[in-house]
Protein backbone atom coordinates (compact mmCIF):
# COMPACT_ATOMS: atom_id res chain seq x y z
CA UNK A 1 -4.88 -62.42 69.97
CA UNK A 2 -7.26 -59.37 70.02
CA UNK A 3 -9.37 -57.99 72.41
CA UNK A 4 -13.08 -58.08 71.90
CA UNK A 5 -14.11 -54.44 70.88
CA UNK A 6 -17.71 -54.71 71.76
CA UNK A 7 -19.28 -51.34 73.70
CA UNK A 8 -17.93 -50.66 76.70
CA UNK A 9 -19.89 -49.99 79.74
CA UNK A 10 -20.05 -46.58 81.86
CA UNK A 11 -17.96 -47.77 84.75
CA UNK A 12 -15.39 -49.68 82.89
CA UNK A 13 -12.01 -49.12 83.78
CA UNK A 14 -10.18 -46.85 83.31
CA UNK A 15 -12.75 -44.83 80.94
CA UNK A 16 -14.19 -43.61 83.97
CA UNK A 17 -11.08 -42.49 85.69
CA UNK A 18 -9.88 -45.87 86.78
CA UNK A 19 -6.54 -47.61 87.36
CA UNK A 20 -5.18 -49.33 83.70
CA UNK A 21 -5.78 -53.04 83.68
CA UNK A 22 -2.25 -54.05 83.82
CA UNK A 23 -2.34 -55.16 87.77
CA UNK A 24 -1.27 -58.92 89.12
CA UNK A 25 -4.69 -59.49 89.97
CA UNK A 26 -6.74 -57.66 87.41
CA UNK A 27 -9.38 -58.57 84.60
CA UNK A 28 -9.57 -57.87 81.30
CA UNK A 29 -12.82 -56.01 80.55
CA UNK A 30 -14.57 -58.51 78.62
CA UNK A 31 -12.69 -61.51 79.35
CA UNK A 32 -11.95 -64.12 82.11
CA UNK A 33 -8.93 -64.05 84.56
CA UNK A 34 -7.55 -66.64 82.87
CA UNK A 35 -6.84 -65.09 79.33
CA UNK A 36 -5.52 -62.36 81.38
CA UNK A 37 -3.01 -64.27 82.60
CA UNK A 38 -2.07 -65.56 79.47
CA UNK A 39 -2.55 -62.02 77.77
CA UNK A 40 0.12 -60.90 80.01
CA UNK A 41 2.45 -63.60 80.02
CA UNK A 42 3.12 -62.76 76.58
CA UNK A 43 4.98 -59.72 76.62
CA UNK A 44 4.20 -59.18 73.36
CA UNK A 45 5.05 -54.94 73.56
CA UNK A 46 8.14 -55.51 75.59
CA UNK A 47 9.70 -57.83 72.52
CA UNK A 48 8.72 -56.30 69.44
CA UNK A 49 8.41 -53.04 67.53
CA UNK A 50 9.27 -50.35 65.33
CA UNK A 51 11.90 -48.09 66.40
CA UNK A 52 11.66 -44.99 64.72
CA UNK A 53 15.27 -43.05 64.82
CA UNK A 54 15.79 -39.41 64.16
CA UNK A 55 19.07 -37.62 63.31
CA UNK A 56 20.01 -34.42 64.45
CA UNK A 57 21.54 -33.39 67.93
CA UNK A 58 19.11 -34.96 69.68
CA UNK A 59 19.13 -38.54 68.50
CA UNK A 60 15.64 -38.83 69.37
CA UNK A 61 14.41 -42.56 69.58
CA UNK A 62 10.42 -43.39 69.70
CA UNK A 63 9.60 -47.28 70.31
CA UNK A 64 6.15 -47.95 69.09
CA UNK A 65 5.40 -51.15 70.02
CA UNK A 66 3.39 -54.23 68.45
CA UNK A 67 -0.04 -54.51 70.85
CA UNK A 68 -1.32 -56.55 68.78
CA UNK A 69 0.68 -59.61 66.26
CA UNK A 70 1.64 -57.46 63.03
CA UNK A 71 1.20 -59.06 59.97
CA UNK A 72 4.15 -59.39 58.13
CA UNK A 73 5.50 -60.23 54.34
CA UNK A 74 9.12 -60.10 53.19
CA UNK A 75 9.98 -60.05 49.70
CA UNK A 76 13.45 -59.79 47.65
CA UNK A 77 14.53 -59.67 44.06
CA UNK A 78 17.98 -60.28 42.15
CA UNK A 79 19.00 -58.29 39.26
CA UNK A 80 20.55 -60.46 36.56
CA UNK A 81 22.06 -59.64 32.90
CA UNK A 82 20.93 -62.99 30.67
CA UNK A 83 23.21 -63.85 27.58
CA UNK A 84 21.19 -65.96 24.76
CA UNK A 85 24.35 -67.54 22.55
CA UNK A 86 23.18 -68.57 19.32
CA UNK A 87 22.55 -72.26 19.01
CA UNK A 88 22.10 -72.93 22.67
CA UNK A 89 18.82 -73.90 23.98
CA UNK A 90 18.96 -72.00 27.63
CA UNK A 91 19.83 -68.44 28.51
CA UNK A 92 23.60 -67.98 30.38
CA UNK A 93 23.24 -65.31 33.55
CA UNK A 94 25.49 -62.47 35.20
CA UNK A 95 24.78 -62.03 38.75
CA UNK A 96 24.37 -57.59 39.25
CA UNK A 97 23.51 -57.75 42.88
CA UNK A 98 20.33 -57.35 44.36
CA UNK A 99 17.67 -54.98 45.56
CA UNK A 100 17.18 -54.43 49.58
CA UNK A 101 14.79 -56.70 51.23
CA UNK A 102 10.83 -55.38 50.91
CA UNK A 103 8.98 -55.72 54.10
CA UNK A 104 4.74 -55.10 54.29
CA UNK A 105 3.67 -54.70 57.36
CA UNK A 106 0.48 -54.55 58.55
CA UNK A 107 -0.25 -53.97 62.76
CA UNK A 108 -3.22 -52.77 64.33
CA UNK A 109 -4.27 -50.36 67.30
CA UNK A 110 -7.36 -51.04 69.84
CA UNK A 111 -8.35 -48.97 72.10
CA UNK A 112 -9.57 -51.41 74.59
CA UNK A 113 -6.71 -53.86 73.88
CA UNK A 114 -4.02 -49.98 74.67
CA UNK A 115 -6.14 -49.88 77.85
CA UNK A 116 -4.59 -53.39 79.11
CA UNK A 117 -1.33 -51.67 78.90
CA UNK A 118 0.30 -48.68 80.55
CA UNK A 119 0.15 -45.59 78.08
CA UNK A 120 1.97 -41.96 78.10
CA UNK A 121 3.62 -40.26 75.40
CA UNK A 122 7.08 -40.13 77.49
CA UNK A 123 7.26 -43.80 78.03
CA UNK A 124 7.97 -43.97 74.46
CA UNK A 125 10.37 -41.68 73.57
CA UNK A 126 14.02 -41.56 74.41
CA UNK A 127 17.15 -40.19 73.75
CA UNK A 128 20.50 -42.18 72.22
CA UNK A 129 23.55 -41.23 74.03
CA UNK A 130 25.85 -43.46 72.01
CA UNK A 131 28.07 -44.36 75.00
CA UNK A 132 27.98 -48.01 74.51
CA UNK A 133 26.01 -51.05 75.84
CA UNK A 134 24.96 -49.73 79.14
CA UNK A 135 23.69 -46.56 77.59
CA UNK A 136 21.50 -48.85 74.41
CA UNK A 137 19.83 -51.18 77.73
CA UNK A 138 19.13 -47.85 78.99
CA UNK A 139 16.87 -46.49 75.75
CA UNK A 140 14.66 -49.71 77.45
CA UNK A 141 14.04 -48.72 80.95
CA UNK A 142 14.20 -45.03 81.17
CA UNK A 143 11.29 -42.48 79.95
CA UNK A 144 12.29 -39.12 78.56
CA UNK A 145 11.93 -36.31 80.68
CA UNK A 146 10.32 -33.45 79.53
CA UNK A 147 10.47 -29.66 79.85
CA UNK A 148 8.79 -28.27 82.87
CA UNK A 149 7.20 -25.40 80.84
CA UNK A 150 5.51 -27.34 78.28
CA UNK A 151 4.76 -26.38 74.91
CA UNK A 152 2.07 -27.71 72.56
CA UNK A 153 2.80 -31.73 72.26
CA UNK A 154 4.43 -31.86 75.18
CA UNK A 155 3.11 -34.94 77.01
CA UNK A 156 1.41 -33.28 79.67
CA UNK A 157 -0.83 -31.68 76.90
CA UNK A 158 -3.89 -33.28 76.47
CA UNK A 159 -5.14 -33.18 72.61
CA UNK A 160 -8.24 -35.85 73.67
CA UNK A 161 -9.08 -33.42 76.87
CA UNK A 162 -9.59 -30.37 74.36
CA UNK A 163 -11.36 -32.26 72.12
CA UNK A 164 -13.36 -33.62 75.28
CA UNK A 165 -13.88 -29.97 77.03
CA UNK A 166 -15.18 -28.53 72.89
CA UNK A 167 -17.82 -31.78 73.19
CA UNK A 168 -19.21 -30.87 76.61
CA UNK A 169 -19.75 -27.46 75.67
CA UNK A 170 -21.05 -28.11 72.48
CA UNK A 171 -23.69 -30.21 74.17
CA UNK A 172 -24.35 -27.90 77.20
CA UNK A 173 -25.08 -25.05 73.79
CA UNK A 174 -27.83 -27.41 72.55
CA UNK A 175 -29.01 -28.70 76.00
CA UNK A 176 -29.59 -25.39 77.55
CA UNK A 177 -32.11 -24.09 74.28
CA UNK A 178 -34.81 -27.65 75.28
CA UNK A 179 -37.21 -26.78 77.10
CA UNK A 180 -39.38 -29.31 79.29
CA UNK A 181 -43.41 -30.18 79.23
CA UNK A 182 -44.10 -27.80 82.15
CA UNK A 183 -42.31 -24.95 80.92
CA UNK A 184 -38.95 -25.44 82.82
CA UNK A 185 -35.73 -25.24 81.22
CA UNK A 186 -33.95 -28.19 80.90
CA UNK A 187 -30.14 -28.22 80.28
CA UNK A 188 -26.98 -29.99 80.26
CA UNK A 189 -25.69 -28.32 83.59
CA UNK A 190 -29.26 -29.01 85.63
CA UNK A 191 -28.51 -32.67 84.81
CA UNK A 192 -25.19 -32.47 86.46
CA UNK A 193 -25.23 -29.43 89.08
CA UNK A 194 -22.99 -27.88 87.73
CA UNK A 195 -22.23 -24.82 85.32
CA UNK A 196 -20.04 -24.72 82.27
CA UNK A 197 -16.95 -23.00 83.32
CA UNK A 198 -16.99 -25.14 86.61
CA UNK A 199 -17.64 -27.99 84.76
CA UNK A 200 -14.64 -27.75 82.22
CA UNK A 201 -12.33 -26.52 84.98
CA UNK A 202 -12.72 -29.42 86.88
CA UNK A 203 -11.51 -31.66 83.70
CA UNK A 204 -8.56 -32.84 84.27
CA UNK A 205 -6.75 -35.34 82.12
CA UNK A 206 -7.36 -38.78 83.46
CA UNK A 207 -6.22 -42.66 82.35
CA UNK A 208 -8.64 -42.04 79.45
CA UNK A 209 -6.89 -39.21 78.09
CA UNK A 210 -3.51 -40.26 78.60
CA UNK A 211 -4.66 -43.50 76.28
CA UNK A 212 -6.41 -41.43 73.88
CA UNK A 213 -3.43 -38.91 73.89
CA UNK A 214 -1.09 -42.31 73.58
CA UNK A 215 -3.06 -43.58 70.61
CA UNK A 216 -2.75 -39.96 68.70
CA UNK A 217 1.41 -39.91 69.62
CA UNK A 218 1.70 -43.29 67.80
CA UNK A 219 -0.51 -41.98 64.97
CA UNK A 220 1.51 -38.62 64.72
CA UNK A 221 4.87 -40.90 64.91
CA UNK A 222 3.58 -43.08 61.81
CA UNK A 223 2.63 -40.24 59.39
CA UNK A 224 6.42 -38.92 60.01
CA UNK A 225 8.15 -41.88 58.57
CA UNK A 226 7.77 -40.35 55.16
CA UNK A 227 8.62 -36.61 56.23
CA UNK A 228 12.02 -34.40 56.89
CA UNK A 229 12.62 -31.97 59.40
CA UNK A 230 10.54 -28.63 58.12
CA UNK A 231 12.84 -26.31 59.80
CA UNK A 232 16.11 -28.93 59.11
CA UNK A 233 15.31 -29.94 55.65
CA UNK A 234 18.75 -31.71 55.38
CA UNK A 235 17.21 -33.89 58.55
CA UNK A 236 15.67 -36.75 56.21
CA UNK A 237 12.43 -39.35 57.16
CA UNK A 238 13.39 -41.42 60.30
CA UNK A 239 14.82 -44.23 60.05
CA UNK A 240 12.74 -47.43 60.84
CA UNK A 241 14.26 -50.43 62.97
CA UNK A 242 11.90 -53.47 62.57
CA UNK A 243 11.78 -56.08 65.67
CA UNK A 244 9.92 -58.66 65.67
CA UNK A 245 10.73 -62.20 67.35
CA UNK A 246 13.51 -64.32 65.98
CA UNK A 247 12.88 -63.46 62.23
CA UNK A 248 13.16 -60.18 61.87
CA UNK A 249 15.97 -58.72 65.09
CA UNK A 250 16.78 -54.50 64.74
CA UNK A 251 16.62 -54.18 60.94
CA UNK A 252 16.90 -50.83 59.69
CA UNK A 253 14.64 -50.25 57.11
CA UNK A 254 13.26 -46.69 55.57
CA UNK A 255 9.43 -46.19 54.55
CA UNK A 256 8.57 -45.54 51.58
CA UNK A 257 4.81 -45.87 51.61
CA UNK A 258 2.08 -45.58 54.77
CA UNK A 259 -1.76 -46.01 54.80
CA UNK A 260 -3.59 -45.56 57.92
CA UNK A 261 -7.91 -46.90 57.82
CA UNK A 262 -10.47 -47.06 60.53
CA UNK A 263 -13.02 -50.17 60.82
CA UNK A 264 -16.08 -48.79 60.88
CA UNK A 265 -17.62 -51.81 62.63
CA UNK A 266 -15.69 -51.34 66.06
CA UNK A 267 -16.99 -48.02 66.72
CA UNK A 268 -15.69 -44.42 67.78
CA UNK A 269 -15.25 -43.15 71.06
CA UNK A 270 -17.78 -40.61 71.82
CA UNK A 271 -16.76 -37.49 73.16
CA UNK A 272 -13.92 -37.34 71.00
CA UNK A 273 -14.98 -39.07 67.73
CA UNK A 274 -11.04 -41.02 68.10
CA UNK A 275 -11.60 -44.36 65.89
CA UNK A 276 -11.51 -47.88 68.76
CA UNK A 277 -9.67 -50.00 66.14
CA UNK A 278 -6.98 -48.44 63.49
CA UNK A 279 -4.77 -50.38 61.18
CA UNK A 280 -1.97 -49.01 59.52
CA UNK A 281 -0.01 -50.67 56.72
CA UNK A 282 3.82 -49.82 56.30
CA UNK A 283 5.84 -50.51 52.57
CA UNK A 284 9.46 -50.82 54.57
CA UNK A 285 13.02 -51.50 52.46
CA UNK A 286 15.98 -52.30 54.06
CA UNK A 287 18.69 -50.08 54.29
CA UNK A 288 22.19 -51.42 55.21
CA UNK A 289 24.76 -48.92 54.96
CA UNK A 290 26.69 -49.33 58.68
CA UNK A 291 30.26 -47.91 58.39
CA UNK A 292 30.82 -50.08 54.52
CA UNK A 293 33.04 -52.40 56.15
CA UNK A 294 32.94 -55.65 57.60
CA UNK A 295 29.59 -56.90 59.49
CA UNK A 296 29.46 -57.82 62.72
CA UNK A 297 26.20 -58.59 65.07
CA UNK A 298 25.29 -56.65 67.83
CA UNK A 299 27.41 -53.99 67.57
CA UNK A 300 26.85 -50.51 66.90
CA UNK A 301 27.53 -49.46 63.10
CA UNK A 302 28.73 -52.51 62.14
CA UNK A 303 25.79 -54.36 63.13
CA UNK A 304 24.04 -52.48 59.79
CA UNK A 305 26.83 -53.30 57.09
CA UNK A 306 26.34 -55.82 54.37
CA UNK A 307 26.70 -59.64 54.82
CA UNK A 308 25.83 -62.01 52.42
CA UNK A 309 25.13 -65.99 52.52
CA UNK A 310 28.57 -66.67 54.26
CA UNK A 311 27.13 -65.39 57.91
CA UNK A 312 24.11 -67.63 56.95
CA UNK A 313 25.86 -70.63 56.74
CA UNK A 314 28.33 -69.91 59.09
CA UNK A 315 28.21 -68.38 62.85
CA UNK A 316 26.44 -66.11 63.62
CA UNK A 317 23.50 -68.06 61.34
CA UNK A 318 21.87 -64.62 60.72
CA UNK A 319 21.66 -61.65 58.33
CA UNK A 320 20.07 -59.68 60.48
CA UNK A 321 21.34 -56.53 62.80
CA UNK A 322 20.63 -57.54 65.73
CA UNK A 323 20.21 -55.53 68.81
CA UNK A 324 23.66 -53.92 70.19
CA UNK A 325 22.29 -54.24 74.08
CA UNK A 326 22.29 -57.60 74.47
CA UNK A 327 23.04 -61.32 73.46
CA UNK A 328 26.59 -61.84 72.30
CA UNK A 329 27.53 -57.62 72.69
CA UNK A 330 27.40 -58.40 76.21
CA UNK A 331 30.24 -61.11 75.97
């Protein structure tokens, strides 16, 4: 279900400053209590995602969530060697294995639908300990922490509030050159009663910069899935955990395509030209490699090994990874 992306009105929250929409007894902003309700009893972010993991020291995790239901396509093909004998009507086949799964997936960001939520680059990010169950639940319920003498991309650096502090200035320049019937100057700064330096001073980032700043993480976190580490280049692409309901539970996959497109139709926000509605569309394989011995569910390493139609047909009734903090790992 999507959020209407109509215009939004001046004193909309939180554009203006105001608390997110993610209270027990708050509205949507175009909609009735009542999808609210529903809206919310969905958990829709909390249950699925793309995990993106990154090697090094760190073992940097980023969770970007699914706001909005992903579109999804799975696809798989067997290689086979055909024999033709002479005189027989119907080809005889080898079985050579198969190619990894092919997943397209296609999910979509709204900046009215991101405002519903709670947003901030470190809510998203975490880092993998490896000490077993306890330390996997924690990747869910802990935000990093970051340094307290930030450097650019730090979370408490606001791209969206530069971008917003170059528009106001811009438009004070071309404000303060019009000049009114009776011979008065008119400007930017009369209008407000204020003057430029005080005016960009007193910008602070507020709840619409930390969803604007939110929106350009994810984006930033997508266009990596193809890229190394510059300064590690033995640090390869991420690699991409897919969750998503009961079909598709932790699978690793790698990326091998991405293409990101505004809509046109929904509109930009103004002061900082950030598109309201993005899709992106992923080209995902799946990459089991685990520890190349015998799989076994929901548990680290050996959750990612290959299985074949016997764990199908038999318990555990899946092919899939899935996740090492909880359901039977727990047992």
């Amino acid at each position: 279900m999507v959020l209407p992306v109509g215009p939004l009105q001046p004193n909309d929250a939180p554009w203006n400053g105001g608390v997110p929409l993610n209270g027990p007894n708050t509205t949507s902003l175009h909609e009735p209590d009542s999808y609210y309700k529903m809206f919310r009893n969905r958990y829709l972010p909390e249950r699925s995602r793309i995990e993106f993991h990154y090697g090094g020291q760190d073992n940097t995790i980023v969770f970007l969530p699914f706001y909005e239901n992903p579109t999804i396509s799975e696809s798989q093909a067997a290689n086979y060697a055909d024999y033709n004998p002479v005189g027989r009507a119907g080809s005889l086949y080898a079985y050579l294995g198969s190619k990894s799964r092919t997943f397209k997936v296609e999910m979509t960001y709204t900046l009215p639908h991101l405002a519903m939520h709670e947003m901030g680059i470190n809510r998203f990010m975490r880092v993998f300990s490896n000490g077993g169950p306890q330390s996997e639940k924690a990747l869910f319920t802990q935000s990093s922490k970051f340094s307290a003498n930030p450097v650019v991309g730090d979370a408490n650096k606001s791209l969206s509030l530069a971008v917003k502090k170059a528009y106001f200035a811009l438009k004070n320049d071309a404000n303060s050159t019009v000049t009114q019937p009776n011979g008065t100057g008119s400007s930017f700064l009369n209008d407000i009663g204020n003057s430029t330096p005080e005016l960009l001073a007193s910008m602070n980032p507020d709840e619409s910069s930390k969803i604007l700043d939110t929106l350009l993480f994810f984006i930033a976190v997508l266009r990596t899935s193809v890229v190394n580490n510059a300064s590690d280049p033995m640090q390869g692409p991420p690699l991409l955990r897919l969750t998503f309901g009961t079909l598709y539970q932790s699978v690793p996959c790698i990326c091998k395509q991405y293409s990101l497109k505004f809509e046109e139709e929904s509109g930009y926000d103004l002061e900082t030209l950030t598109p309201r509605r993005i899709k992106i569309n992923l080209t995902l394989e799946e990459l089991r490699v685990g520890d190349f011995q015998e799989y076994a569910p929901a548990v680290i390493t050996q959750r990612d090994n290959l299985t074949g139609w016997e764990s199908a047909i038999n318990s555990p009734y899946t092919v899939d990874p899935l996740p090492a903090a909880g359901y039977w790992a727990d047992s």
